[in-house]
Each structure stands twice: as structure tokens, then as C-alpha cells.
N, C-alpha and C. Protein backbone atom coordinates (compact mmCIF):
# COMPACT_ATOMS: atom_id res chain seq x y z
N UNK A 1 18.51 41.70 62.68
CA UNK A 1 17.88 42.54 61.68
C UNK A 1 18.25 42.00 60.31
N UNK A 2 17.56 42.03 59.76
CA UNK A 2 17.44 41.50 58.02
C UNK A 2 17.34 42.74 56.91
N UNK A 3 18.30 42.49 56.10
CA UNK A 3 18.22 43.16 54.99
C UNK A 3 16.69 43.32 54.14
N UNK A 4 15.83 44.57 53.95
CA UNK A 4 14.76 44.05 53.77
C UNK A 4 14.84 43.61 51.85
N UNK A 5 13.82 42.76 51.78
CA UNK A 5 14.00 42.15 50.28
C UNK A 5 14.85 41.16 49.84
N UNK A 6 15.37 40.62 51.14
CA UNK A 6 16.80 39.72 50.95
C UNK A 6 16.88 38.24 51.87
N UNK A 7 16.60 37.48 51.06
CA UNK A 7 16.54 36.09 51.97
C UNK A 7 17.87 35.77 52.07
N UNK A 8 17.85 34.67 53.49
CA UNK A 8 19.17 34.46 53.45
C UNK A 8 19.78 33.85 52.12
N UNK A 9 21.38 34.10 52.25
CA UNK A 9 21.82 33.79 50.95
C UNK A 9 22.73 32.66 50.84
N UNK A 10 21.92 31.50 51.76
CA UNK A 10 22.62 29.77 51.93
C UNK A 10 23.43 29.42 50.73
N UNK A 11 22.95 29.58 49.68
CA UNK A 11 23.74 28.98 48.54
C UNK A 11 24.65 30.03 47.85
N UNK A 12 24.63 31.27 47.91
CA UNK A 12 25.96 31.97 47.86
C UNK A 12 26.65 31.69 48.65
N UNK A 13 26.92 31.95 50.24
CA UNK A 13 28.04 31.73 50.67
C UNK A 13 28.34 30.33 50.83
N UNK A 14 27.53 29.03 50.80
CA UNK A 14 28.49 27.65 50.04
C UNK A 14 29.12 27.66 49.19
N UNK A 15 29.10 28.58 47.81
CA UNK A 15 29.57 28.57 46.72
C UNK A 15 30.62 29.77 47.18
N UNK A 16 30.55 30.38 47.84
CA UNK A 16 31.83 31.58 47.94
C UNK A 16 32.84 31.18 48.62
N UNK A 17 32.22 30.18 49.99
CA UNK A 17 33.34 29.24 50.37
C UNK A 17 33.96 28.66 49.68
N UNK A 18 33.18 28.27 48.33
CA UNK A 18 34.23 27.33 47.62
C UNK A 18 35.12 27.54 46.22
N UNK A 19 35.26 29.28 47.14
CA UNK A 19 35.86 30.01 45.92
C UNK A 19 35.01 30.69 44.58
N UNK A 20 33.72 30.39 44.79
CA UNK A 20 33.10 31.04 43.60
C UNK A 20 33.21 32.67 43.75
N UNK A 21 33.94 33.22 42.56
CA UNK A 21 34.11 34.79 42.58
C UNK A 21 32.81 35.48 42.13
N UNK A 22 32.11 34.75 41.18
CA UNK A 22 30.69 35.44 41.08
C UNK A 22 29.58 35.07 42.41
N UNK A 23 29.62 34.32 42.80
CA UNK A 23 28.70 34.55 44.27
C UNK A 23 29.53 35.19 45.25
N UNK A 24 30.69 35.58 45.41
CA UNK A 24 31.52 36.33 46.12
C UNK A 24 30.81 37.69 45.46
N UNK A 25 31.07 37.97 44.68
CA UNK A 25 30.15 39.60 43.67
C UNK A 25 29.27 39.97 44.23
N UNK A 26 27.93 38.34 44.22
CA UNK A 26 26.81 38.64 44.46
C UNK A 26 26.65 39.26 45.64
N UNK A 27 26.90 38.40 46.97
CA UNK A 27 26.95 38.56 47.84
C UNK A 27 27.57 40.25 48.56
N UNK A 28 28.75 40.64 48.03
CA UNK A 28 29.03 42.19 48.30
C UNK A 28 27.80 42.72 47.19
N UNK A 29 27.21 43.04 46.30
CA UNK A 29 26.40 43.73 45.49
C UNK A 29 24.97 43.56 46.46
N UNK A 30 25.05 42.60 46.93
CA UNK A 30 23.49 42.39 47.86
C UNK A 30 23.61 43.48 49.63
N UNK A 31 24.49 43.18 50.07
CA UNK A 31 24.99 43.59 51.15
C UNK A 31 25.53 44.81 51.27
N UNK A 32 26.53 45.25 50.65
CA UNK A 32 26.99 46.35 50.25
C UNK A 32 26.58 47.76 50.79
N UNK A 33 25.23 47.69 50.37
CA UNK A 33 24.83 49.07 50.42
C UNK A 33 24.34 49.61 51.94
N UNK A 34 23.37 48.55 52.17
CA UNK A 34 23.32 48.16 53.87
C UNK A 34 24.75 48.61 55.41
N UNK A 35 25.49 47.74 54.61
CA UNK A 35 26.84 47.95 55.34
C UNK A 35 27.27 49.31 55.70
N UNK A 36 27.22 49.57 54.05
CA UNK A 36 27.82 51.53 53.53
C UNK A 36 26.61 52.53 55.01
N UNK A 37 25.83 51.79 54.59
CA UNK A 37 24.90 52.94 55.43
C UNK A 37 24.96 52.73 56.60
N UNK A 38 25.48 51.58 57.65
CA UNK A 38 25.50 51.25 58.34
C UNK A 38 27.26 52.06 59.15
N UNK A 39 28.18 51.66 58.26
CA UNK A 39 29.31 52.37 58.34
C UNK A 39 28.92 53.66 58.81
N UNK A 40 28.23 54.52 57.57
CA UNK A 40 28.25 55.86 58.00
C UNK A 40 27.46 56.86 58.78
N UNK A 41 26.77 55.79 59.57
CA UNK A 41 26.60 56.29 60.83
C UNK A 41 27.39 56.32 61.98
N UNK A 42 28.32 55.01 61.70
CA UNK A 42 28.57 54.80 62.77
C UNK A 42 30.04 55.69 63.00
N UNK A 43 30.66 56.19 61.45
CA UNK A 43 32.08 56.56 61.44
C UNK A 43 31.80 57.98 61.23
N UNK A 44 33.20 58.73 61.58
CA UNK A 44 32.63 60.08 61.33
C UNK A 44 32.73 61.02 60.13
N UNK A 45 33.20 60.17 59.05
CA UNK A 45 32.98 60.55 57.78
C UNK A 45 32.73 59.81 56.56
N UNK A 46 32.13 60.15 55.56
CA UNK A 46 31.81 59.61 54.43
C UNK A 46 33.37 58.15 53.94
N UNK A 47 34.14 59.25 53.76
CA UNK A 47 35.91 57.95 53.28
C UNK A 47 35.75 57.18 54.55
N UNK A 48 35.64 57.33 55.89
CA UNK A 48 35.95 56.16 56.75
C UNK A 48 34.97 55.72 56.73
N UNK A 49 33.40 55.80 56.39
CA UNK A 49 32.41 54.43 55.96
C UNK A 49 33.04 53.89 55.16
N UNK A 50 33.51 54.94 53.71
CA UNK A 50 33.78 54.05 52.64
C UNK A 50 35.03 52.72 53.07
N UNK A 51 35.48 53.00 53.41
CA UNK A 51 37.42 52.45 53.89
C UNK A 51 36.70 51.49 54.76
N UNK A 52 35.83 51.72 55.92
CA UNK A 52 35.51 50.66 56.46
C UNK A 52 34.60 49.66 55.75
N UNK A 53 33.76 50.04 55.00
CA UNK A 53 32.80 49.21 54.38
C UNK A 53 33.63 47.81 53.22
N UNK A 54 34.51 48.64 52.59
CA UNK A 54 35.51 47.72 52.05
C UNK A 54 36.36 46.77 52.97
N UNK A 55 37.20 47.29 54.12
CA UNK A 55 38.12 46.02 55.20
C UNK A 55 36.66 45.32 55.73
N UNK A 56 35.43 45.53 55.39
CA UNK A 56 34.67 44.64 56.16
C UNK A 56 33.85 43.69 55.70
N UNK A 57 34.53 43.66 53.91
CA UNK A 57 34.07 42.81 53.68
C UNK A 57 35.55 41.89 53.22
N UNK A 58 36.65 42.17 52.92
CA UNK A 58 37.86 41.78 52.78
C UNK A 58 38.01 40.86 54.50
N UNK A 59 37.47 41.26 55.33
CA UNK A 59 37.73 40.59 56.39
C UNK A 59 36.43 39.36 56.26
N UNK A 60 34.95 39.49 55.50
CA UNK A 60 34.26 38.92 55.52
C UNK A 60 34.53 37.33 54.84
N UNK A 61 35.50 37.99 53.75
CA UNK A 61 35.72 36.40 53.10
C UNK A 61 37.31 35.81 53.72
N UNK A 62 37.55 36.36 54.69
CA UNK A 62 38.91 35.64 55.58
C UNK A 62 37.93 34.97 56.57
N UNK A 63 36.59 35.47 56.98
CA UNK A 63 35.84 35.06 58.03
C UNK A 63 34.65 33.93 57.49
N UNK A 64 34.22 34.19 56.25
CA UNK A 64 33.25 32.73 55.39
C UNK A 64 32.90 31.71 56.10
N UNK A 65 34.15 31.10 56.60
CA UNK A 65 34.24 29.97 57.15
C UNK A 65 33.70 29.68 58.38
N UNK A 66 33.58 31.05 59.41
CA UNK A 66 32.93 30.69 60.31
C UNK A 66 32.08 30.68 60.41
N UNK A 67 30.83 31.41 59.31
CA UNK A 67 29.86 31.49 59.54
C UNK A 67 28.51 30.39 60.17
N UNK A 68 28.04 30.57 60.52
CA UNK A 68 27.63 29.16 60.90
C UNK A 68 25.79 29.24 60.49
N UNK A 69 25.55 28.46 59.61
CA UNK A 69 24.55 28.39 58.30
C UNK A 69 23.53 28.69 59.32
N UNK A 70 23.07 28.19 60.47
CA UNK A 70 21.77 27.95 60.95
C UNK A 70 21.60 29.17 61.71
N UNK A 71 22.57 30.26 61.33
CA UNK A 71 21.89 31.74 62.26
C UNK A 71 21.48 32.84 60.89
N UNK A 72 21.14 34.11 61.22
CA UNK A 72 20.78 34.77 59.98
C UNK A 72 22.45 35.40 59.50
N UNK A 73 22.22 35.18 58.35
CA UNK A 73 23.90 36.08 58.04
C UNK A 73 23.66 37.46 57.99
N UNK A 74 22.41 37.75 58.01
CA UNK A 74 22.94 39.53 58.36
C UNK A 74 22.83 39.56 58.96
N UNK A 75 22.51 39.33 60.69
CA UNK A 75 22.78 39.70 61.72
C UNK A 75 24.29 39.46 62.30
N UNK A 76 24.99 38.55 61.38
CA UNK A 76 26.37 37.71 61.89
C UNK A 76 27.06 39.21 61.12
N UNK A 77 26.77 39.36 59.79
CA UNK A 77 27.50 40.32 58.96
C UNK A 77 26.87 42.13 59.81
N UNK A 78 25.98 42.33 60.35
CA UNK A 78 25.94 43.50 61.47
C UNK A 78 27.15 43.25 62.68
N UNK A 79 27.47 42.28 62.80
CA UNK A 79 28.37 42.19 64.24
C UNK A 79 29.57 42.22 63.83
N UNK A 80 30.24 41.44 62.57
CA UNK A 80 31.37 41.46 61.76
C UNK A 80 31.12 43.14 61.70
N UNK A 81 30.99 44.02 61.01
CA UNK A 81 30.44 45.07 61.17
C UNK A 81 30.72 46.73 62.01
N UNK A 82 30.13 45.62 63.17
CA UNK A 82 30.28 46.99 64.40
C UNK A 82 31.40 46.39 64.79
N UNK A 83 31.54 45.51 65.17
CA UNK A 83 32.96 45.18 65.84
C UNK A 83 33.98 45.64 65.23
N UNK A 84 34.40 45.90 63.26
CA UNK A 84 35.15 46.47 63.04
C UNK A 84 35.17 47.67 63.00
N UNK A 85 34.03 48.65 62.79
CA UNK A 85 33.61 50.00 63.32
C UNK A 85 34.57 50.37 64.82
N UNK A 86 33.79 49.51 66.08
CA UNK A 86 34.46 49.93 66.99
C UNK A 86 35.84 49.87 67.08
N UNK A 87 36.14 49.32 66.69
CA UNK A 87 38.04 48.67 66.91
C UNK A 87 38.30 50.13 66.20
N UNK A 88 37.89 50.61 64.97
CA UNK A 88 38.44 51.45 64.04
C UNK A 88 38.32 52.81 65.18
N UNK A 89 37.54 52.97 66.17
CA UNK A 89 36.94 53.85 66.48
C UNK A 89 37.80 54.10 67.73
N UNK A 90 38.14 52.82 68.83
CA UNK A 90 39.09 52.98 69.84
C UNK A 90 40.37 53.16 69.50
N UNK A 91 40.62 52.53 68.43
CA UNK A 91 42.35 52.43 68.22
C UNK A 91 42.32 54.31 67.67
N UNK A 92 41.46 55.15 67.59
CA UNK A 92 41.84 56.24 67.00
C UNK A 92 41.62 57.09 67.95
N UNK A 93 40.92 56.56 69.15
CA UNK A 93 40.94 57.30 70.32
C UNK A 93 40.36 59.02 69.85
N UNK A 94 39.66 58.69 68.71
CA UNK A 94 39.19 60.10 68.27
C UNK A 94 38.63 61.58 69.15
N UNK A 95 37.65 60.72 70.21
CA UNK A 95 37.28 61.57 71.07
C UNK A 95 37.64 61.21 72.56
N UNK A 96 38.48 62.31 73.07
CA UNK A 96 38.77 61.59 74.60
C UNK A 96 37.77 61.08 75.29
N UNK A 97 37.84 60.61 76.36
CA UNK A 97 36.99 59.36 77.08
C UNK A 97 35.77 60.29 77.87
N UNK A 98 34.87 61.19 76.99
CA UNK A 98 33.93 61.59 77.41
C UNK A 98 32.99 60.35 77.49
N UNK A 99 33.04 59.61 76.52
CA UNK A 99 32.17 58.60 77.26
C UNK A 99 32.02 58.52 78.47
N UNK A 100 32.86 58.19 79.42
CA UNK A 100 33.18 57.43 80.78
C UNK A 100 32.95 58.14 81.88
N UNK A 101 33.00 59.73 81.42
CA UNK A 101 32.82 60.68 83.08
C UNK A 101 31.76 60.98 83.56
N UNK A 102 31.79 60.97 84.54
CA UNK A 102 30.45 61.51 85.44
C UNK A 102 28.95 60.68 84.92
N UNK A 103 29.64 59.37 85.03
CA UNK A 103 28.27 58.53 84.83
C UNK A 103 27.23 58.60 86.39
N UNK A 104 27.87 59.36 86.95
CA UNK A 104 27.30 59.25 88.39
C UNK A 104 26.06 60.62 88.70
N UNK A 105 26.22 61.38 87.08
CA UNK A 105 25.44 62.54 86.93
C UNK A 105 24.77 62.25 86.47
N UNK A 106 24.44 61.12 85.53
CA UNK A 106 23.77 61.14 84.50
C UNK A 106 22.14 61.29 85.17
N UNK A 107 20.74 61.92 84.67
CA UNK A 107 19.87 62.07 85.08
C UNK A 107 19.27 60.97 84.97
N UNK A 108 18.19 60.70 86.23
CA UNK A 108 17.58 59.08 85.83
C UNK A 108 16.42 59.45 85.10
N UNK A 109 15.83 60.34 84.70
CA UNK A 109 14.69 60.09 83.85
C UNK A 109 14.76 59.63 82.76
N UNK A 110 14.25 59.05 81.97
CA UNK A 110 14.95 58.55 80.39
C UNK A 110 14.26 59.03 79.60
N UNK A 111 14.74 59.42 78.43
CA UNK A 111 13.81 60.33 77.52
C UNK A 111 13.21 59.34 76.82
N UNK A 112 12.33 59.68 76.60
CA UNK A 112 11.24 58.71 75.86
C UNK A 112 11.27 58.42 74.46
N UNK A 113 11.57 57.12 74.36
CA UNK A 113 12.31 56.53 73.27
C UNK A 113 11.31 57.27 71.73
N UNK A 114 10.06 57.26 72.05
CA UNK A 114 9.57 57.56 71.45
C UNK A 114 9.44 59.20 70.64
N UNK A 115 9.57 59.90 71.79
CA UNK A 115 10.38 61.72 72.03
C UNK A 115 12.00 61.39 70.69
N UNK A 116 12.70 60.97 71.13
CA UNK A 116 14.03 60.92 70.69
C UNK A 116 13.75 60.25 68.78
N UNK A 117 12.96 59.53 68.42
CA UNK A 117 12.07 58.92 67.10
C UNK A 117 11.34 59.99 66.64
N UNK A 118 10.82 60.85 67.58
CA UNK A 118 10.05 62.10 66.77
C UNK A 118 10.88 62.66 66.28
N UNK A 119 11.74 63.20 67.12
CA UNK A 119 12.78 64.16 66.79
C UNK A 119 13.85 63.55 65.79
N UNK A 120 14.36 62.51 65.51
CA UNK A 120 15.28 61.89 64.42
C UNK A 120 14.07 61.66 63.11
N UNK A 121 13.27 61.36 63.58
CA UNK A 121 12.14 61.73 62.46
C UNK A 121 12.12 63.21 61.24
N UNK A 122 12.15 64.15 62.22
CA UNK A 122 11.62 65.85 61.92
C UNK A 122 12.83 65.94 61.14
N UNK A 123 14.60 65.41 61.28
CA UNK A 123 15.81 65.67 60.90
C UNK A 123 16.32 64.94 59.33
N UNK A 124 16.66 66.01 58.90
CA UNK A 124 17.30 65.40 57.37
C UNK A 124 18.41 64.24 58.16
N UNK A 125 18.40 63.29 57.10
CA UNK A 125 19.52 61.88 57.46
C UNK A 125 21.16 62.62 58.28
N UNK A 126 21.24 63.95 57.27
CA UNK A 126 22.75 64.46 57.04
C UNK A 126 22.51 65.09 59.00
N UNK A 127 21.77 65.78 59.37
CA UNK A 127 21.37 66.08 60.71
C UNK A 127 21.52 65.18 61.90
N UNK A 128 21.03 64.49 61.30
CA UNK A 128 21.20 63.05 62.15
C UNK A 128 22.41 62.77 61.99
N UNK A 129 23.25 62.61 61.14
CA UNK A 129 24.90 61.96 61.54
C UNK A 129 25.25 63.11 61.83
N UNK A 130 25.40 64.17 61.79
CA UNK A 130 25.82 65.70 62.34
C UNK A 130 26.02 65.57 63.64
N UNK A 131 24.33 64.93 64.17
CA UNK A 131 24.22 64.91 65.95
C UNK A 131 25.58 63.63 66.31
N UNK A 132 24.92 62.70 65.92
CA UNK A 132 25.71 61.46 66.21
C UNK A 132 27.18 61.53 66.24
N UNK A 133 27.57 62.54 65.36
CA UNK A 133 29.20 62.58 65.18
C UNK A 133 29.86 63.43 66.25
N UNK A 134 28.98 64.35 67.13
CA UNK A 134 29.12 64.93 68.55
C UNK A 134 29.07 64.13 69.27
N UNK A 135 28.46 62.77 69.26
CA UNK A 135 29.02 62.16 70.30
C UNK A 135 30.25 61.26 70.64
N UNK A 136 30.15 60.54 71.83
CA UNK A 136 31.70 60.38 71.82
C UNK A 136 31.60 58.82 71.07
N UNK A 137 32.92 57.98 70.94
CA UNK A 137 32.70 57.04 70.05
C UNK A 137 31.84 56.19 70.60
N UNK A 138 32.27 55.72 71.64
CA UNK A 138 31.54 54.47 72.48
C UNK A 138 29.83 54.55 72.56
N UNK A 139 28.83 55.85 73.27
CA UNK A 139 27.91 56.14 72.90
C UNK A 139 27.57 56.55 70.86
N UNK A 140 28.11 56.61 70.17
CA UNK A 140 27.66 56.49 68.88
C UNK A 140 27.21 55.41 68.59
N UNK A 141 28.70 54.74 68.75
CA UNK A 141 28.11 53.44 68.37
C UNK A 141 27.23 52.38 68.98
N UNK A 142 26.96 52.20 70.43
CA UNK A 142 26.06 52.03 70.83
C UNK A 142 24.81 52.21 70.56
N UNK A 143 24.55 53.49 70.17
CA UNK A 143 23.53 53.95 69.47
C UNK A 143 22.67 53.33 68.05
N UNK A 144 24.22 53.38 67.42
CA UNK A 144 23.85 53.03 65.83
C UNK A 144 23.73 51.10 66.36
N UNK A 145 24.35 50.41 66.57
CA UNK A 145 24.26 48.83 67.07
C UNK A 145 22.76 48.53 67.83
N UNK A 146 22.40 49.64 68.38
CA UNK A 146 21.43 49.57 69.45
C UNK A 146 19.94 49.52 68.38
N UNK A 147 20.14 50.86 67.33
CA UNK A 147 18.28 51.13 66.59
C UNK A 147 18.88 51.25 65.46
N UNK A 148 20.03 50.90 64.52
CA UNK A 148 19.82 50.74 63.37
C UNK A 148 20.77 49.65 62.93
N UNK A 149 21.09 48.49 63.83
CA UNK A 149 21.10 47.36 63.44
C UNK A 149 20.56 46.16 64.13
N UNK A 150 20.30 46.99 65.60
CA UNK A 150 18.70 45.63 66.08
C UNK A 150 19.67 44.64 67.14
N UNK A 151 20.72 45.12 67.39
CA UNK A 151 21.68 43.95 68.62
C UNK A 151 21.28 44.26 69.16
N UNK A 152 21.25 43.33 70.14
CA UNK A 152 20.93 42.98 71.65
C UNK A 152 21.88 43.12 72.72
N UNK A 153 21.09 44.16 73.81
CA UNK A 153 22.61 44.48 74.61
C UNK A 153 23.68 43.16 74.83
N UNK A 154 23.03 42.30 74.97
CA UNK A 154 24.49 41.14 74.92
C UNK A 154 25.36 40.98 73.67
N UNK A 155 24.80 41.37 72.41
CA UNK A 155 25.79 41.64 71.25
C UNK A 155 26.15 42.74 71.56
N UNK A 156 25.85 44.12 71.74
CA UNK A 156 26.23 45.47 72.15
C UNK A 156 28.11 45.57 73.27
N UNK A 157 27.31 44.70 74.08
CA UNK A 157 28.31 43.93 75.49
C UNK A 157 29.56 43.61 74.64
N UNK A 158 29.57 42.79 73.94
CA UNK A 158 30.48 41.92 73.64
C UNK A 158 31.53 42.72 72.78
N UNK A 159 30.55 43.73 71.61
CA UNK A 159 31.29 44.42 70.86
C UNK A 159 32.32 45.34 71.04
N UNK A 160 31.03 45.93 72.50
CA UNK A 160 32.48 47.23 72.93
C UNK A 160 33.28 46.74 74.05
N UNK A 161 33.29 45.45 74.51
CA UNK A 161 34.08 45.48 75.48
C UNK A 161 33.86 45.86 76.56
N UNK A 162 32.14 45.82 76.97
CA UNK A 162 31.66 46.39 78.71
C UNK A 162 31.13 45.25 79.04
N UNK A 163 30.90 45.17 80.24
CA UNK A 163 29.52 44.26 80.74
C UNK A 163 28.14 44.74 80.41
N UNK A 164 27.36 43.68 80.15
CA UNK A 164 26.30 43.94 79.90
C UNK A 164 25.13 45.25 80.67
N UNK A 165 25.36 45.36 82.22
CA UNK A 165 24.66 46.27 82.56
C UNK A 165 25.40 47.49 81.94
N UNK A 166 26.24 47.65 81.83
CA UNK A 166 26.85 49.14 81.50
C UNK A 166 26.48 49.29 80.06
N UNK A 167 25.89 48.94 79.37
CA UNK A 167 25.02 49.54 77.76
C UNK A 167 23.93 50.00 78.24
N UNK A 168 22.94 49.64 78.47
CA UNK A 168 22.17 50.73 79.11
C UNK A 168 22.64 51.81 79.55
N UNK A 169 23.68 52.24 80.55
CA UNK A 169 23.88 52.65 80.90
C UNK A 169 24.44 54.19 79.18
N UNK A 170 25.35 53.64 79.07
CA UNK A 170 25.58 54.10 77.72
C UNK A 170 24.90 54.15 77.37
N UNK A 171 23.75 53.52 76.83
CA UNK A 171 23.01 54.17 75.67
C UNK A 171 21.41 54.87 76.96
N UNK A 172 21.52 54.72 77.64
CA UNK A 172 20.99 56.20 78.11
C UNK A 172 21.72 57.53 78.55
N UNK A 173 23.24 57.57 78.34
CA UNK A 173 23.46 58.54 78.24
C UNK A 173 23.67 59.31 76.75
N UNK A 174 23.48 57.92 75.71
CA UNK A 174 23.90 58.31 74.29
C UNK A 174 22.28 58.89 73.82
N UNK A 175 21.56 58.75 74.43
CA UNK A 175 20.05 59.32 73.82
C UNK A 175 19.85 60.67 74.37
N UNK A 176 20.29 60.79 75.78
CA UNK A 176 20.01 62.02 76.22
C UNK A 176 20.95 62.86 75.38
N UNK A 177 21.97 62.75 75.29
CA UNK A 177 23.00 63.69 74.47
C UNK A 177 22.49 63.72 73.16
N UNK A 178 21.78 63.09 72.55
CA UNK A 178 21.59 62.75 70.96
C UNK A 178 20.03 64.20 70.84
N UNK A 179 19.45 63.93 71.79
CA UNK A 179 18.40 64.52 72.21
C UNK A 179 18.44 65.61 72.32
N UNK A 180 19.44 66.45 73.23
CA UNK A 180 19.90 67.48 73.47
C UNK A 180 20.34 68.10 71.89
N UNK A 181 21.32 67.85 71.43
CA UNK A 181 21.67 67.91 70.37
C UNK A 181 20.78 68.53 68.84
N UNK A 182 20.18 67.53 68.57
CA UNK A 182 19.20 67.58 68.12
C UNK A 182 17.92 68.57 68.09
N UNK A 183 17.96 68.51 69.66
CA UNK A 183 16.81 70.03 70.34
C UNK A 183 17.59 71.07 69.75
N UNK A 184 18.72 71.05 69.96
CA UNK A 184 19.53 72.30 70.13
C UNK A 184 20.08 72.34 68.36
N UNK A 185 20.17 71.54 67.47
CA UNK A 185 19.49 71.96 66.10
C UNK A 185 18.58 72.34 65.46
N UNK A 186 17.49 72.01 65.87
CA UNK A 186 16.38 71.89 65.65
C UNK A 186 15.73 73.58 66.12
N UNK A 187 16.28 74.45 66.99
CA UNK A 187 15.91 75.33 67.24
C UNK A 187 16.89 76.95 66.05
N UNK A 188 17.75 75.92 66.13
CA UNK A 188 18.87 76.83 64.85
C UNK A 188 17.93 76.87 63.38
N UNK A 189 17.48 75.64 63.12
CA UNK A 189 16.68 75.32 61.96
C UNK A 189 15.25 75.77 61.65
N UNK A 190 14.46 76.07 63.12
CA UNK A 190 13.18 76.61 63.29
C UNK A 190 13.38 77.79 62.56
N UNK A 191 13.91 78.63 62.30
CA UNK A 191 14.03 79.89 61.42
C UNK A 191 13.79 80.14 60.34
N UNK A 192 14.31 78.92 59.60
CA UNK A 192 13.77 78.80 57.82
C UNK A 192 13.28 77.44 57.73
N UNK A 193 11.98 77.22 57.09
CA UNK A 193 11.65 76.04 56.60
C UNK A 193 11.92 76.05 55.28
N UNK A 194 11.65 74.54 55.15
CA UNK A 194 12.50 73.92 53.74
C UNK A 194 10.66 73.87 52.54
């Protein structure tokens, strides 16, 4: 996924590699905001986007070097990204391991991706991280890695530390719950329109 309005930025990060502090600027002033929004979906509050959005780019220029020119850098800077999201997210063990139980319940119908887009549609942004922050970490972020930064379950795989069949798996249980959720706002909210 690409920042929209934003070509890659080949000749900033040559010049940031080579210590330039104003294409170092540029580069967080271009990115930045993307990240922020990206963070705060994925974390469960406003300071831990903020806190993460900053170590992730302090980790970005310890990491410069690896980048490797011939892929897109925002998709490299989405994975730099979630990967520090998740780490932030297991090491805090925030929500016990509801992820993991009774995957053997989960219903096989799948809600229709399109059903679950209406409904995040109909929802103020703040609604939407409301739902998302009910879920447990592993399905969040799956979620947010999955439709609002465009990885591919094999980047998904890698990030959280499953095998590849088991994201699906997760993120059909992270839609049905998101779904539910959502329904079950959405009927609190039917009462007063805006």
C-alpha cells in the first residue's frame, strides 16, 4: 500500500543514509501522519499511537540501511510498523489469550467482507477504534495489517508469529467479532441520529 500523493522517496532516504537531517525531516513530515493513523488503530490509545509512532521512526533511521531501494518503502515502513505495534502489544499481554480459544467454535460462514465495509462505513472513525479496541490484540491487529495497510497474509504470518494458514483463521474470527460489535453499537446508536 502507498501513501496516496507520495512517490517513492529514492533520493531522501540516500541522502538520510548519508546523514542528511533535512531529508531525515522530510521524510518523517511525509510519513508521519500515515503511521500516526496507522498506530492508532492498531494501539489502544491515542499516547500509545503517539509513543509508538515516534520508537517507529527512531527505529526507522537505526533500520535506513536495510532498506532495500528496489521494493516500495511504504510497504517496508507498514511492516517496520506492525511489527513494532505487535511486539508493543504481546510484551503487554494486554488482553488474555482470547485470541486462541475455542478456534474449534468458530462458525464457518464468513461474513461478507462486503457486510462488515457497510457497516465500518455507517461508523464514526472514533466507533470503529471503540470496536477494534474490544478485540483481543492478535485479531486487532490482524485486522488493521490485513484492510488498512494492504499485507499479505505472508507479511501478516511473519509479523505475528503464526503460520500462514492460521491468519485466516484469525482474521475470520477478527471480522466476525468486529461485526458483532459493531451490530451491537450500531443498535445503541439507532436511537438518536446525528
Amino acid at each position: 500500500m502507498s501513501v496516496p500523493g507520495i512517490t517513492e522517496p529514492r533520493d531522501l532516504i540516500v541522502r538520510a543514509r548519508g546523514g542528511d537531517t533535512q531529508a531525515w525531516g522530510d521524510l518523517y513530515r511525509e510519513y508521519a501522519p500515515a503511521i500516526f493513523r496507522f498506530c492508532r488503530r492498531a494501539m489502544p490509545t491515542r499516547e500509545d499511537a503517539e509513543d509508538a509512532t515516534m520508537e517507529i521512526f527512531m527505529k526507522l533511521r537505526e533500520k535506513l540501511g536495510q532498506y532495500d531501494t528496489s521494493r516500495s518503502f511504504s510497504a517496508w515502513l507498514y511492516k517496520v510498523a506492525a511489527n513494532h505495534c505487535w511486539d508493543l502489544l504481546r510484551r503487554r499481554k494486554a488482553r488474555h489469550d482470547k485470541d486462541m480459544e475455542d478456534i474449534e467454535e468458530l462458525p464457518l460462514e464468513n461474513p461478507e467482507p462486503n457486510q462488515l465495509e457497510k457497516l465500518i462505513e455507517e461508523r464514526s472513525g472514533e466507533e470503529v477504534r471503540r470496536a477494534l479496541n474490544t478485540l483481543g490484540a492478535r485479531a486487532r491487529m490482524a485486522l488493521v495489517m490485513r484492510y488498512y495497510s494492504d499485507m499479505s497474509y505472508d507479511e501478516i504470518a511473519d509479523a505475528l508469529g503464526v503460520r500462514r494458514p492460521f491468519v485466516g483463521v484469525v482474521l475470520l474470527r477478527a471480522r466476525h467479532e468486529l461485526r458483532d460489535v459493531l451490530q451491537g453499537s450500531g443498535a445503541l446508536a439507532a436511537g438518536g441520529t446525528q
